[in-house]
Protein backbone atom coordinates (compact mmCIF):
# COMPACT_ATOMS: atom_id res chain seq x y z
CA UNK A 1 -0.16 7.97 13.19
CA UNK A 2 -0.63 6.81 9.17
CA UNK A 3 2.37 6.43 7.32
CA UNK A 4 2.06 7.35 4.02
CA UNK A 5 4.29 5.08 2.00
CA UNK A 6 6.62 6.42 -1.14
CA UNK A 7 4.63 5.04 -3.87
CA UNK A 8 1.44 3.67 -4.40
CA UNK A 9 -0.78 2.81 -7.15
CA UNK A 10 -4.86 3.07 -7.61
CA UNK A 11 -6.59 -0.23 -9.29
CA UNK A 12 -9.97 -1.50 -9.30
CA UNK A 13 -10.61 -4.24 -6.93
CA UNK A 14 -12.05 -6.23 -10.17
CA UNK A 15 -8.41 -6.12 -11.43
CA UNK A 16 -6.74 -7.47 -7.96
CA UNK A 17 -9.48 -10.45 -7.76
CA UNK A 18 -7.79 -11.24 -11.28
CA UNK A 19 -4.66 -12.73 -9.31
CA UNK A 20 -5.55 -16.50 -8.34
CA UNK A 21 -4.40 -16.40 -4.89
CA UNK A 22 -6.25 -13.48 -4.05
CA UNK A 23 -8.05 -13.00 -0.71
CA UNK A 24 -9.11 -10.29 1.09
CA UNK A 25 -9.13 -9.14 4.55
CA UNK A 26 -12.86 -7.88 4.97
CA UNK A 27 -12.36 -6.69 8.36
CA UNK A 28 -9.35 -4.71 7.67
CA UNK A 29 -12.02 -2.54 4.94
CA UNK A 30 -12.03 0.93 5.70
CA UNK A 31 -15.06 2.08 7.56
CA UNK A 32 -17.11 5.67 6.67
CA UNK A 33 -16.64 8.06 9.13
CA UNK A 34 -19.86 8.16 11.77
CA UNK A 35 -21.63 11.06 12.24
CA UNK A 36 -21.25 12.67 15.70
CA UNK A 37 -24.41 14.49 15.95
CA UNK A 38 -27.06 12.07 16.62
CA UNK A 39 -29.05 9.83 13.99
CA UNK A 40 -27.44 7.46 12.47
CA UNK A 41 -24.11 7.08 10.21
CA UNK A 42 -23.31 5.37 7.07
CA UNK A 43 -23.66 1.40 7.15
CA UNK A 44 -20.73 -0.34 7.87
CA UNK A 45 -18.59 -1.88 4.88
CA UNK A 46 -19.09 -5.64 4.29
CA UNK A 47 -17.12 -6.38 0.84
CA UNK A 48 -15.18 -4.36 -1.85
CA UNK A 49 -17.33 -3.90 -4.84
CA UNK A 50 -15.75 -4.51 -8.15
CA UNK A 51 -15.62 -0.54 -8.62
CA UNK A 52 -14.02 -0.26 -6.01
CA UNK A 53 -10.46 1.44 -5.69
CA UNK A 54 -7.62 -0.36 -3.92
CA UNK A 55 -4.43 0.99 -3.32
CA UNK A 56 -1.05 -1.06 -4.14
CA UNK A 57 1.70 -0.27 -2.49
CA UNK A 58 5.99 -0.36 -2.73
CA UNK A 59 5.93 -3.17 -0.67
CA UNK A 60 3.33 -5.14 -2.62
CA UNK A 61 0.96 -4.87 0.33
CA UNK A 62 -2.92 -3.61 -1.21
CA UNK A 63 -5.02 -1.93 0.67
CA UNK A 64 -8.49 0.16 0.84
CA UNK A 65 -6.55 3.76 1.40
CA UNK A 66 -3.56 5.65 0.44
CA UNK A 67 -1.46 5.08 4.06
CA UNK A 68 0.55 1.76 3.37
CA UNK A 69 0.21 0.77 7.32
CA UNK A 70 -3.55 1.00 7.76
CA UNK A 71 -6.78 -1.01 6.20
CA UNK A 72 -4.41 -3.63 4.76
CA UNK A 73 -6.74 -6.11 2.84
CA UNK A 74 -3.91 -8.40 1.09
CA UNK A 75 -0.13 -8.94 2.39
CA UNK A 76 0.27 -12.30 0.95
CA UNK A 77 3.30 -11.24 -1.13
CA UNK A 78 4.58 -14.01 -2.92
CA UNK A 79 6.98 -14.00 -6.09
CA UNK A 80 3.99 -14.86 -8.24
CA UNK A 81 2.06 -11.95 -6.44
CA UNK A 82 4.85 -9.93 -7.85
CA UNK A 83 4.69 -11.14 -11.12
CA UNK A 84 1.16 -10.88 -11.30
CA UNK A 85 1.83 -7.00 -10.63
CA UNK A 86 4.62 -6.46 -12.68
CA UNK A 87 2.82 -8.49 -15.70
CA UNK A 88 -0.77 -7.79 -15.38
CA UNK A 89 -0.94 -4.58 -13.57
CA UNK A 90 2.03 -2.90 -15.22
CA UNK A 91 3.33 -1.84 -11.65
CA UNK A 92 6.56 -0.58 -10.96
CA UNK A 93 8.13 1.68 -8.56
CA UNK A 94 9.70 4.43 -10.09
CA UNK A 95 13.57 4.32 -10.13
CA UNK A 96 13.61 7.56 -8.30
CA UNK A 97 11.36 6.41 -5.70
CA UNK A 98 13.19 3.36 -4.72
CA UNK A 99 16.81 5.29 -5.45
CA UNK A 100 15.13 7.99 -2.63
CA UNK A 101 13.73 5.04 -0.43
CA UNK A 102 17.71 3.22 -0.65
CA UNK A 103 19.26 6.81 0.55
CA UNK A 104 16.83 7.30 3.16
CA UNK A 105 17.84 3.85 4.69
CA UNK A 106 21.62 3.91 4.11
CA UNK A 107 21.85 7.43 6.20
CA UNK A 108 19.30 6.68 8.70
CA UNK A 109 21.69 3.50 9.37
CA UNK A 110 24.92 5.12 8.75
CA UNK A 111 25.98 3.45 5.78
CA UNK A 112 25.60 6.48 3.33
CA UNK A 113 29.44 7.26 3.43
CA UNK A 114 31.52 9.48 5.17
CA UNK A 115 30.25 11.66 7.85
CA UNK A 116 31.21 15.34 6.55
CA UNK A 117 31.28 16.21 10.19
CA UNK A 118 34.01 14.11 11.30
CA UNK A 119 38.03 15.28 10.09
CA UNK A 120 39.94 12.68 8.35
C-alpha cells in the first residue's frame, strides 16, 4: 500500500535539474494507467519533461507522485542536496509537521512520557 508522507512539495522538474548533482531514475517514472478494454493504452513514459511536476518530499527524497514510497526518481540526499532545497527551492517542512512527525515517533516507541494508564 502507498504511504503518503506528512509533507510534500510540487516543483517543476526544470527547477530540480537546476541542482548539479542531479540524476534521475527514469525507470522509477510513473507509468499512465492502461486501458483494460482492448486497443491500446497511453505510451509508456521515457523522460520527465521540463513541465513536468515532481514531488519533494520530508525526507528530501523527489519523486513523480504525491506517495513518498513509490516512483522515487532522486534519493541522493546529500547536505548540499539540502541546501540546494532550502536555498533555491525555498523548502521547508512546516514546524507543525515535523513537531507532529517527532510525537508520532516518540509514542509509537514509548518515549512520549508517562503512560497515563499505569499508577505511580
Amino acid at each position: 500500500m502507498s504511504e503518503m508522507g506528512g509533507y510534500c512539495k510540487a516543483y517543476l522538474a526544470s527547477s530540480m535539474r537546476a541542482y548539479p548533482g542531479w540524476k534521475e531514475k527514469q525507470e522509477a517514472l510513473r507509468q499512465p494507467e492502461t486501458s483494460v478494454a482492448g486497443g491500446k493504452g497511453p505510451e509508456k513514459r521515457k523522460r520527465l519533461n521540463d513541465d513536468d511536476i515532481v514531488y519533494l518530499q520530508e525526507n528530501y527524497f523527489v519523486t513523480d507522485d504525491v506517495f513518498k514510497d513509490q516512483n522515487i526518481i532522486f534519493d541522493d540526499v546529500t547536505e548540499a542536496w539540502r541546501q540546494f532545497c532550502t536555498v533555491k527551492l525555498n523548502f521547508k517542512v512546516p514546524d507543525e509537521v515535523s513537531a507532529m512527525a517527532a510525537g508520532s515517533h516518540s509514542s509509537a516507541t514509548g518515549k512520549a512520557g508517562e503512560n497515563p494508564g499505569t499508577a505511580g
